[in-house]
Protein backbone atom coordinates (compact mmCIF):
# COMPACT_ATOMS: atom_id res chain seq x y z
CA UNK A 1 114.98 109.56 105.07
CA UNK A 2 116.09 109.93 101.48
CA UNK A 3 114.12 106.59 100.02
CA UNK A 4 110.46 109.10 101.13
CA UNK A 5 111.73 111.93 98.55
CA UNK A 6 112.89 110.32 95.62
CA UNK A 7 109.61 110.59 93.58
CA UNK A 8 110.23 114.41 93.66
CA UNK A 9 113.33 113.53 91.30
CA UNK A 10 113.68 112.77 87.99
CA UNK A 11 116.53 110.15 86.86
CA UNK A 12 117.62 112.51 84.16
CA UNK A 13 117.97 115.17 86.20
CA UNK A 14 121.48 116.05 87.65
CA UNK A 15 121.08 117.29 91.36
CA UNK A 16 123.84 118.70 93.69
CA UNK A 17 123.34 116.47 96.25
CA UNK A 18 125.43 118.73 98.64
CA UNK A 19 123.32 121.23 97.91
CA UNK A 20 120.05 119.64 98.39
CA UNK A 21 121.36 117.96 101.65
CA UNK A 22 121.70 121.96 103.51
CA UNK A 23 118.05 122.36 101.80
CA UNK A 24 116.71 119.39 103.37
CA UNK A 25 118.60 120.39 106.85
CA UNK A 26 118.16 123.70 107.04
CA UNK A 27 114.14 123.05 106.29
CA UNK A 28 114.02 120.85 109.22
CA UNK A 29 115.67 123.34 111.30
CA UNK A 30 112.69 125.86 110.04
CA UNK A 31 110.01 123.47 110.38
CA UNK A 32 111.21 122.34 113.99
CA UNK A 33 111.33 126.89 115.19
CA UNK A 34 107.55 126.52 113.75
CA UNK A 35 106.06 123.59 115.57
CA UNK A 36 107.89 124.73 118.74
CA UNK A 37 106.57 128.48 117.95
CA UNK A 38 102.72 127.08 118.12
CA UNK A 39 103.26 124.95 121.33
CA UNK A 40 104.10 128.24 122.96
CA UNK A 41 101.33 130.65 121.28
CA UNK A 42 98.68 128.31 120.82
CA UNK A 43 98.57 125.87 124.10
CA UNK A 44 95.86 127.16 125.21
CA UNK A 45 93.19 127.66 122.13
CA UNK A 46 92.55 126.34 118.90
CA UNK A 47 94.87 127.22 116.23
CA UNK A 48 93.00 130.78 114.80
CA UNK A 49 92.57 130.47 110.87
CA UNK A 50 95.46 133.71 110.28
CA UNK A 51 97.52 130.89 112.73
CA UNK A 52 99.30 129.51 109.91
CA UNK A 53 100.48 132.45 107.61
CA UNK A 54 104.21 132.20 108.49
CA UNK A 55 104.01 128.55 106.91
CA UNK A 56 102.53 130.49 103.70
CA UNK A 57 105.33 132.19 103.37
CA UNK A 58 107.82 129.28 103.41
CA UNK A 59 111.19 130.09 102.16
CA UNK A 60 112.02 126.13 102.10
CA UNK A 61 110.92 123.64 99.11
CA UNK A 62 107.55 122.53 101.13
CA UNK A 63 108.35 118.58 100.60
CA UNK A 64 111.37 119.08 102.65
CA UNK A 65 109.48 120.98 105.37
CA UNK A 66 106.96 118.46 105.18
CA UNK A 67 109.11 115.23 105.71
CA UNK A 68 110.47 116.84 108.51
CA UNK A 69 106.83 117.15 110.43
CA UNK A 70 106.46 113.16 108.97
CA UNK A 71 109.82 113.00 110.73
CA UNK A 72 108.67 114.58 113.91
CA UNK A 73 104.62 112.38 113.77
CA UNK A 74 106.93 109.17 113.70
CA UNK A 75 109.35 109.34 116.86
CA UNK A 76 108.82 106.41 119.08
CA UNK A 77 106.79 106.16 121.87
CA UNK A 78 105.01 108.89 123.94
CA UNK A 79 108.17 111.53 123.18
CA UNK A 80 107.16 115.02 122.51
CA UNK A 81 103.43 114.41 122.23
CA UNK A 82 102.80 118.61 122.25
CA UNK A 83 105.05 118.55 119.35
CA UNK A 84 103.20 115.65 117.51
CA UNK A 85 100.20 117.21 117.90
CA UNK A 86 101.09 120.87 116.36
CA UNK A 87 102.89 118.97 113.42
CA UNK A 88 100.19 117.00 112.71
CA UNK A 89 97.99 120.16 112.33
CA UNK A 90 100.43 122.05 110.31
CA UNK A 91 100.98 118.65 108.15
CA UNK A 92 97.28 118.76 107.73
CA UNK A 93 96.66 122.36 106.69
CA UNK A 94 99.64 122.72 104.03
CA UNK A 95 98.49 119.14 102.38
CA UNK A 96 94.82 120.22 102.30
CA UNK A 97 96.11 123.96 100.67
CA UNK A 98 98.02 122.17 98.25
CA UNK A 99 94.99 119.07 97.37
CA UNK A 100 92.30 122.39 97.31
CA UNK A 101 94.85 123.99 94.61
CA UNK A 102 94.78 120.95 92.85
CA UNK A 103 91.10 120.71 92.59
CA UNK A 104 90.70 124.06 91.56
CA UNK A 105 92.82 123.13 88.95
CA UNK A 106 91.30 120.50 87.40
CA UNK A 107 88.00 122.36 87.51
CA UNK A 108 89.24 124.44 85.15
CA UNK A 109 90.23 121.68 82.62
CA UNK A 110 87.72 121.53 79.91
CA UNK A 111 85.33 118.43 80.46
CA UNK A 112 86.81 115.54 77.91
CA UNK A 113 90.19 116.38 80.23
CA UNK A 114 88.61 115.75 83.79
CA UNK A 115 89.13 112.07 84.64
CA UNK A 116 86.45 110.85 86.84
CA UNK A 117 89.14 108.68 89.25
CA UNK A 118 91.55 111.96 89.42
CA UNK A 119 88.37 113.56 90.70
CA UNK A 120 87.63 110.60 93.43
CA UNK A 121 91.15 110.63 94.25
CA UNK A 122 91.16 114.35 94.95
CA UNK A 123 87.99 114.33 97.36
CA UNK A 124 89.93 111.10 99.16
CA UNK A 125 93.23 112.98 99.83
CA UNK A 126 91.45 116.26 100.79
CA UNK A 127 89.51 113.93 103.56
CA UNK A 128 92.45 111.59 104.09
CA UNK A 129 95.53 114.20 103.98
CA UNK A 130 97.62 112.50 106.72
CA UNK A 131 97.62 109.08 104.43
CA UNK A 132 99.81 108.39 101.36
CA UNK A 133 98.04 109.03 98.45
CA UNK A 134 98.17 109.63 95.17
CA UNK A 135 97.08 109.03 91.78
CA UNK A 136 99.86 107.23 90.00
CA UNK A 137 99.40 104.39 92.99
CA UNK A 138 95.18 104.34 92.78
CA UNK A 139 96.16 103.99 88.68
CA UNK A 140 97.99 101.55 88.41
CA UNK A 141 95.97 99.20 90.96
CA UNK A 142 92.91 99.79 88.34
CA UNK A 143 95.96 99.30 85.81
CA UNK A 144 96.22 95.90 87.57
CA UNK A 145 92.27 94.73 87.29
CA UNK A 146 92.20 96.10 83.53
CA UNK A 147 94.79 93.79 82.71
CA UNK A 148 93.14 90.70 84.68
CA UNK A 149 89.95 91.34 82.52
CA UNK A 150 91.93 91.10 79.15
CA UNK A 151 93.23 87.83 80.37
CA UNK A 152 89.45 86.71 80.78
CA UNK A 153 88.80 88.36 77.41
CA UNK A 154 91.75 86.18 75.77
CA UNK A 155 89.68 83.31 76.51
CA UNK A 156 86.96 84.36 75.15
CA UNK A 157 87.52 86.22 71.80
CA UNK A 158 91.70 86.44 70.94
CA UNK A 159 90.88 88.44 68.10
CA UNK A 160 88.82 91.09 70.45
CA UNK A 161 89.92 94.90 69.60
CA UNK A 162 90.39 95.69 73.26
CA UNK A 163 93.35 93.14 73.48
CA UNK A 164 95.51 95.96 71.42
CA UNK A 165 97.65 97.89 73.68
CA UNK A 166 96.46 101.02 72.97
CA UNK A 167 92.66 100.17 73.20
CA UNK A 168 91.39 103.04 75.31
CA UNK A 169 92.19 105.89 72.88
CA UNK A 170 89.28 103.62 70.48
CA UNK A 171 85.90 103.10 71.46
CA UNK A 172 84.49 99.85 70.19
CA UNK A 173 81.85 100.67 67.71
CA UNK A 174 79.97 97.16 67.52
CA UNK A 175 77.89 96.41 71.05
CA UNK A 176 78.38 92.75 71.00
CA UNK A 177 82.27 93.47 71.21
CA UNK A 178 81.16 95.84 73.96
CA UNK A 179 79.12 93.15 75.98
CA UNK A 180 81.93 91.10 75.79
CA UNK A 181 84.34 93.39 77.49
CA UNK A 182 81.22 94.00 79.95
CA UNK A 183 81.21 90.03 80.78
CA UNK A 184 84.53 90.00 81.20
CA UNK A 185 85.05 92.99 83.87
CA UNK A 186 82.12 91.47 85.88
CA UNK A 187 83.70 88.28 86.04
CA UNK A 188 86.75 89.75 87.09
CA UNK A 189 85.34 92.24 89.45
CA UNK A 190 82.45 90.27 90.93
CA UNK A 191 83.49 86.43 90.86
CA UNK A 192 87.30 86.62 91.02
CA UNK A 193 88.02 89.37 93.23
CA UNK A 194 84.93 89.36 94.88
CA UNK A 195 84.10 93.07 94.62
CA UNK A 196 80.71 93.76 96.40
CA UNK A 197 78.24 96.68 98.06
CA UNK A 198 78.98 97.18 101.39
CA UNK A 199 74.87 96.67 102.55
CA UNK A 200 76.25 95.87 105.90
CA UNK A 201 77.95 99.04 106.82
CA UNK A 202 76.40 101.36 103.93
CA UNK A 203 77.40 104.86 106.24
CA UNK A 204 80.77 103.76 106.50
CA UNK A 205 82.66 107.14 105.37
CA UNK A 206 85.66 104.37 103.96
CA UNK A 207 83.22 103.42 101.07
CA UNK A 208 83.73 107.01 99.75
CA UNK A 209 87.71 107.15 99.39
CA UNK A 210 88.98 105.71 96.27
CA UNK A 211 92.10 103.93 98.07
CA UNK A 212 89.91 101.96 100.55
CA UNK A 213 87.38 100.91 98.06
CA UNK A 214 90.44 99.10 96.21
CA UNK A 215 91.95 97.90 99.44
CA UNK A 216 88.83 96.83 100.89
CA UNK A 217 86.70 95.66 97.47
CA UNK A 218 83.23 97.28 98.51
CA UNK A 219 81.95 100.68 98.30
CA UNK A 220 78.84 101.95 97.84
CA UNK A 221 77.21 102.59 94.46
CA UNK A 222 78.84 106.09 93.42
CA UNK A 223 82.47 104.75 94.30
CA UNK A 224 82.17 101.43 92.35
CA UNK A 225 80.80 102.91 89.43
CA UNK A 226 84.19 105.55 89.50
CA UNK A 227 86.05 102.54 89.35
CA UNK A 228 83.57 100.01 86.84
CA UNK A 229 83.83 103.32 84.13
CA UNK A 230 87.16 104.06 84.49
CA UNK A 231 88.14 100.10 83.75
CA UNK A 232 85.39 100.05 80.96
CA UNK A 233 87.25 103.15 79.12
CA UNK A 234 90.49 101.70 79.26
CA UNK A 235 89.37 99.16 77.42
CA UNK A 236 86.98 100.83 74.66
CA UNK A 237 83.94 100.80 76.07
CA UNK A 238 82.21 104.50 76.56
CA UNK A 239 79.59 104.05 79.75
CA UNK A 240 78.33 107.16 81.19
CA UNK A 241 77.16 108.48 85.04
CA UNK A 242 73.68 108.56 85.45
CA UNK A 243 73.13 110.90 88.61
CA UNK A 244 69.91 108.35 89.67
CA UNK A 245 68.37 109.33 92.85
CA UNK A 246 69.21 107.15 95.85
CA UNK A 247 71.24 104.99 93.78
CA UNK A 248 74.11 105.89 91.24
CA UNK A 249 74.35 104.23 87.85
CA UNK A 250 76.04 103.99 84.97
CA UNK A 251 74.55 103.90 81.30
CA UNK A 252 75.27 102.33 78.54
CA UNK A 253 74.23 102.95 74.90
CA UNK A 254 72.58 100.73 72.68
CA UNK A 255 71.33 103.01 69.93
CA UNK A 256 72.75 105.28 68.12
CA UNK A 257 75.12 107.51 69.67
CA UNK A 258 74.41 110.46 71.27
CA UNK A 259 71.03 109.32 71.77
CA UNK A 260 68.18 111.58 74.12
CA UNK A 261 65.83 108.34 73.99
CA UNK A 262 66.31 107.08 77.61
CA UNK A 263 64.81 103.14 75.97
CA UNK A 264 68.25 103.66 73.26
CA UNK A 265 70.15 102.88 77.05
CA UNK A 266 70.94 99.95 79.00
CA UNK A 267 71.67 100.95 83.05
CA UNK A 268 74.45 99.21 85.10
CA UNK A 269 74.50 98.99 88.87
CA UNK A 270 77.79 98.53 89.59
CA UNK A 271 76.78 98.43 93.06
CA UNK A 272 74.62 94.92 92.36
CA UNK A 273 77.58 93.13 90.75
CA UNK A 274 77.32 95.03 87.60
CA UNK A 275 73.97 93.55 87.02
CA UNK A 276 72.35 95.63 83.46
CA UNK A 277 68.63 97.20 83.83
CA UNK A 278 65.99 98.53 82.23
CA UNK A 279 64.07 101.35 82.93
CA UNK A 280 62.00 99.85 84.53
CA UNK A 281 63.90 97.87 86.56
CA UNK A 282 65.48 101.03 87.83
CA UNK A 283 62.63 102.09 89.09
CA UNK A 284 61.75 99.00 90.71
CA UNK A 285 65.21 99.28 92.37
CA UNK A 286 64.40 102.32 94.46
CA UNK A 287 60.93 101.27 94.45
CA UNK A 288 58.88 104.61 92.66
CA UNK A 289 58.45 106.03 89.58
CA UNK A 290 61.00 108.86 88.60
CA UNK A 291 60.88 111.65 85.40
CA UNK A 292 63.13 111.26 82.33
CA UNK A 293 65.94 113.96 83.95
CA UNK A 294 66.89 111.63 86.46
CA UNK A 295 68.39 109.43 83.49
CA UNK A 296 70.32 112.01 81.96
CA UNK A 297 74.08 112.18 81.71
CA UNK A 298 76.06 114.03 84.64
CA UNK A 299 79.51 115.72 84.14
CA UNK A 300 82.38 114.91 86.17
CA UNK A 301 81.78 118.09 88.50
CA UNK A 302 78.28 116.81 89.41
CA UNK A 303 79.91 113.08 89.96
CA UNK A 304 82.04 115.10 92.65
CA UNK A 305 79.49 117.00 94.39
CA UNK A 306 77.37 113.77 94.76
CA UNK A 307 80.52 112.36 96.61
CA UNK A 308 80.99 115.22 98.23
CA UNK A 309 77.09 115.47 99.48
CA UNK A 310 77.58 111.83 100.51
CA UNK A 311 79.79 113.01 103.24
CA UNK A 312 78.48 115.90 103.79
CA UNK A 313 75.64 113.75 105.33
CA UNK A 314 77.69 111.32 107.51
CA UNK A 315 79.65 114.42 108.76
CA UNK A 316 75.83 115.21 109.89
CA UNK A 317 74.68 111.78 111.28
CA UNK A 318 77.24 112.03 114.37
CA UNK A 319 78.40 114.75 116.56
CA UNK A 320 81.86 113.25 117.59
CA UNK A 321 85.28 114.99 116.49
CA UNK A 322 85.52 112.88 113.73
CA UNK A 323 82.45 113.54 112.42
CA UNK A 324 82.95 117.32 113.09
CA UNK A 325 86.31 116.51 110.82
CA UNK A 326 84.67 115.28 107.95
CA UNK A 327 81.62 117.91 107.69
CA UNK A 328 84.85 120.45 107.51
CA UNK A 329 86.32 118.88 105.37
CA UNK A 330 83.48 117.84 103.05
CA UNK A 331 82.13 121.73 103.54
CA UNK A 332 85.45 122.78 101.99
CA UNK A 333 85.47 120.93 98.88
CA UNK A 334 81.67 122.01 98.38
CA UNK A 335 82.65 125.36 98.34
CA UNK A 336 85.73 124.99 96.88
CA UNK A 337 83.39 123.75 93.85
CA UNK A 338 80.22 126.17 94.92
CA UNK A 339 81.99 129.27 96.43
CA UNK A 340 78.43 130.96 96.81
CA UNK A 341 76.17 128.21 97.78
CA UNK A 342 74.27 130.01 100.64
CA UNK A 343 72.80 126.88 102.44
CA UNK A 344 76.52 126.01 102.50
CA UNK A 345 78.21 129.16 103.51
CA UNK A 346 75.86 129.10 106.46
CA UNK A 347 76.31 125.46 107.70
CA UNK A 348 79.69 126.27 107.55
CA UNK A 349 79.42 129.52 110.09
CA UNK A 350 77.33 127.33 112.48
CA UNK A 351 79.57 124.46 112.56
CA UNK A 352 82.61 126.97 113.55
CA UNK A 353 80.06 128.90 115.86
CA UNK A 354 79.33 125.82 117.32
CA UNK A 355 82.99 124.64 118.11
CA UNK A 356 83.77 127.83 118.82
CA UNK A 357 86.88 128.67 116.31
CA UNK A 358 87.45 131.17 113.87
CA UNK A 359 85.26 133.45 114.98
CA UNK A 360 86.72 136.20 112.24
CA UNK A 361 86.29 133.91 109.80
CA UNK A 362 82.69 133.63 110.73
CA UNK A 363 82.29 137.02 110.77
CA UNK A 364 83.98 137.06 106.61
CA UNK A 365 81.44 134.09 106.13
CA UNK A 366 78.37 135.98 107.13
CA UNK A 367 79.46 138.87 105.64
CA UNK A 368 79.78 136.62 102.42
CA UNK A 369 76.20 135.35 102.78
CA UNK A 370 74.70 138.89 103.35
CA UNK A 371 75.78 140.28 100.58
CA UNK A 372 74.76 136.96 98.22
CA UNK A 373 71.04 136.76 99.82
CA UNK A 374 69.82 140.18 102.24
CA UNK A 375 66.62 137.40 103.08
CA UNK A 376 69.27 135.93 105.42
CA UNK A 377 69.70 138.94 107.42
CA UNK A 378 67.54 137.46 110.55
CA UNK A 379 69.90 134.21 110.84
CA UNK A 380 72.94 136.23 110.02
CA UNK A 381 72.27 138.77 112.48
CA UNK A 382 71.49 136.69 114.99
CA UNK A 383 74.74 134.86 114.66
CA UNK A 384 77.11 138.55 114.35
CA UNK A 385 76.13 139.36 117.68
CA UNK A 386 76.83 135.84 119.26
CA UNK A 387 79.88 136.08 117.24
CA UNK A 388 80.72 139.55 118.66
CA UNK A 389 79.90 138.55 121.99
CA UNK A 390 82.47 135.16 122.06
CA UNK A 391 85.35 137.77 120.32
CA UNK A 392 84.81 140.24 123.36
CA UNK A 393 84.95 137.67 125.82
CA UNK A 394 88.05 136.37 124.77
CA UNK A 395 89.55 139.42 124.64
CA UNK A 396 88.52 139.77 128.63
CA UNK A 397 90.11 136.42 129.21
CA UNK A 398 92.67 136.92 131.97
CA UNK A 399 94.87 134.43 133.10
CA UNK A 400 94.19 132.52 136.08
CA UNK A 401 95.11 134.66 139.36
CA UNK A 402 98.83 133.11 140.72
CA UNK A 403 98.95 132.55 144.26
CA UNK A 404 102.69 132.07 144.58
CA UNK A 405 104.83 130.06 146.70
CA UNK A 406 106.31 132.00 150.14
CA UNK A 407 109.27 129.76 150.31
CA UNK A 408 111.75 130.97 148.03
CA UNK A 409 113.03 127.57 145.93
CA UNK A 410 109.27 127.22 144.85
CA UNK A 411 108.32 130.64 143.66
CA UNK A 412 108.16 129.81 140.26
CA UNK A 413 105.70 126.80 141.15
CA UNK A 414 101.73 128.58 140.17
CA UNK A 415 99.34 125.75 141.10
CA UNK A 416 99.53 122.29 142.71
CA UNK A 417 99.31 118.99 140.19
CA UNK A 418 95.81 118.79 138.86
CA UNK A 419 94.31 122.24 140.02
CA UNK A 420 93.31 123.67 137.19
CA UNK A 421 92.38 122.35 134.16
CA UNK A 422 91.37 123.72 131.06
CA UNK A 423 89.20 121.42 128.29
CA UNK A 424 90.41 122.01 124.75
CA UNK A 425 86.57 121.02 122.52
């Protein structure tokens, strides 16, 4: 198990191996009381949210206790499937606590220090927490393509300035240097390793996470133009986001800096093989005529909640479990960016009215909302008492009635095979 935690050690570090060997043991011994704890309290509802405070208050390093639950999600076979299934929840919610501290984090950075990939990387763990992510992995594959396109600019110009090694910390002043760079990544991208839109399966919620649009070389416009900017920086060139409506795009100046002249700008679709526009043939690509805002600059915050709306609305298309997953999960990050976004906060008490969990929370959500807008009152009413109602009926919520065996070796025996079920939503 060892080879899974050395990235939490350094090389210069000197560790008591002894030492870290009882940590590691005695956190799986903690971690295995826990999941066996929730197969007993919670078998037969949904996890309530106060469910998980005892894993809050871990007294073990939390990458110990959490290679333990990897531990118990990858025994062979069908063994202890009750047990999978609580670890995989717990695994879930201490991951997505950690990725939502992280965000909140870089929120906080000031603007020139929030990386537009860390961002997309965030928003894919937060959705993706059960798969191996993580930013030094996603950098170095864009690392990878960087270095392919200064092969392709060798070629072309050996004397280029974005051949030094340092060449992101410069912008290139002169725009033919620029367009050359620009050539260079869109042969790379588009003709060598055939990057592409995904037209075919546009709703595809995979187009949105970082680590899929590298494995699987089509996204849709937002996620390729993360990844066409971010390549374009490294090596001097400064494009910015243009939050277009319909269809992201990137900008690129051709005046003098700074410029508020939206002619002084060229416009790259990233999504159409990086092909350069014109204003006007942005508007012929969605096909009406928009105002000058729409080609403004967007920070990297706005760049998130665009990705963030994206799923937002395929957590809405569906109503399967996964879909029900992802409008969580994409309702957490909103908020986690908007904390008082009112059309938000309210989706968000529906959706767990509607599965029927957490009713306190809903009750703290609507509470929330009534305070931030009193015009709600009719909705949020409505939804108390409904919510009031579901809490008392719980509470009434006897157990079955036991008709037990006469015959003495089977008293313990309630029900026969298949008598009663109960469905889980």
């Amino acid at each position: 198990r060892w080879p899974s935690l050395l990235k939490y050690y350094s090389h210069s570090d000197s560790v008591s191996w002894l030492e870290e060997y009882k940590a590691r043991h005695n956190a799986g011994l903690e971690a295995q009381r826990i999941v066996a704890s929730f197969s007993k309290r919670f078998f037969s509802e949904h996890v309530p949210c106060d469910g998980f405070s005892d894993i809050e208050t871990l007294g073990c390093p939390s990458h110990f206790f959490e290679d333990e639950l990897m531990c118990i999600l990858n025994m062979e076979g069908r063994k202890g499937l009750t047990w999978k299934y609580y670890a995989k929840k717990i695994l879930y919610f201490l991951r997505q606590q950690n990725i939502l501290k992280n965000l909140k984090e870089y929120l906080q950075r000031p603007t020139e220090r929030q990386s537009f990939l860390e961002g997309a990387v965030l928003i894919d763990q937060y959705c993706n927490p059960l798969s191996d992510i993580c930013l030094k992995s996603v950098q170095a594959q864009v690392d990878d393509i960087t270095d392919k396109v200064r092969k392709v600019l060798r070629t072309k110009n050996p004397r280029h300035p974005s051949l030094a090694s340092k060449a992101g910390e410069v912008l290139i002043p002169e725009v033919e240097l620029q367009r050359q760079v620009l050539d260079a990544m869109n042969c790379v991208l588009y003709e060598q390793l055939k990057y592409k839109g995904n037209e075919l399966d546009y709703y595809n919620s995979l187009n949105s996470y970082i680590h899929q649009v590298l494995i699987r070389r089509t996204g849709i416009p937002i996620s390729l133009s993360v990844l066409y900017l971010t390549i374009a920086r490294q090596l001097g060139v400064k494009l910015e986001p243009v939050n277009f409506p319909s269809h992201f795009l990137l900008r690129w100046c051709q005046g003098k800096e700074g410029s508020t002249d939206i002619f002084d700008y060229t416009y790259i679709d990233a999504f159409g093989k990086g092909k350069q526009l014109t204003v006007k043939e942005c508007e012929y690509l969605i096909g009406h005529h928009v105002t000058e805002e729409f080609y403004g600059v967007v920070t990297s915050k706005e760049v998130l909640q665009r990705m963030v709306g994206n799923l937002l609305n395929l957590g809405k298309r569906e109503s399967t479990d996964q879909s029900y997953q992802l409008l969580r999960d994409s309702l957490d990050l909103y908020l986690a960016m908007y904390p008082d976004n009112v059309q938000h906060l309210m989706l968000q008490a529906r959706l767990y009215f509607h599965l029927g969990i957490w009713p306190e929370k809903v009750l703290d959500i609507l509470q929330h909302i009534q305070a931030l807008d009193p015009s709600q009152h009719g909705a949020v009413g409505y939804l108390v008492q409904h919510t009031l109602e579901h809490i008392e009926r719980r509470k009434e919520e006897l157990g079955p009635e036991v008709k037990h065996r006469s015959d003495e070796k089977h008293k313990e025996v309630c029900f026969s095979i298949g008598l009663i079920m109960k469905h889980k939503r």
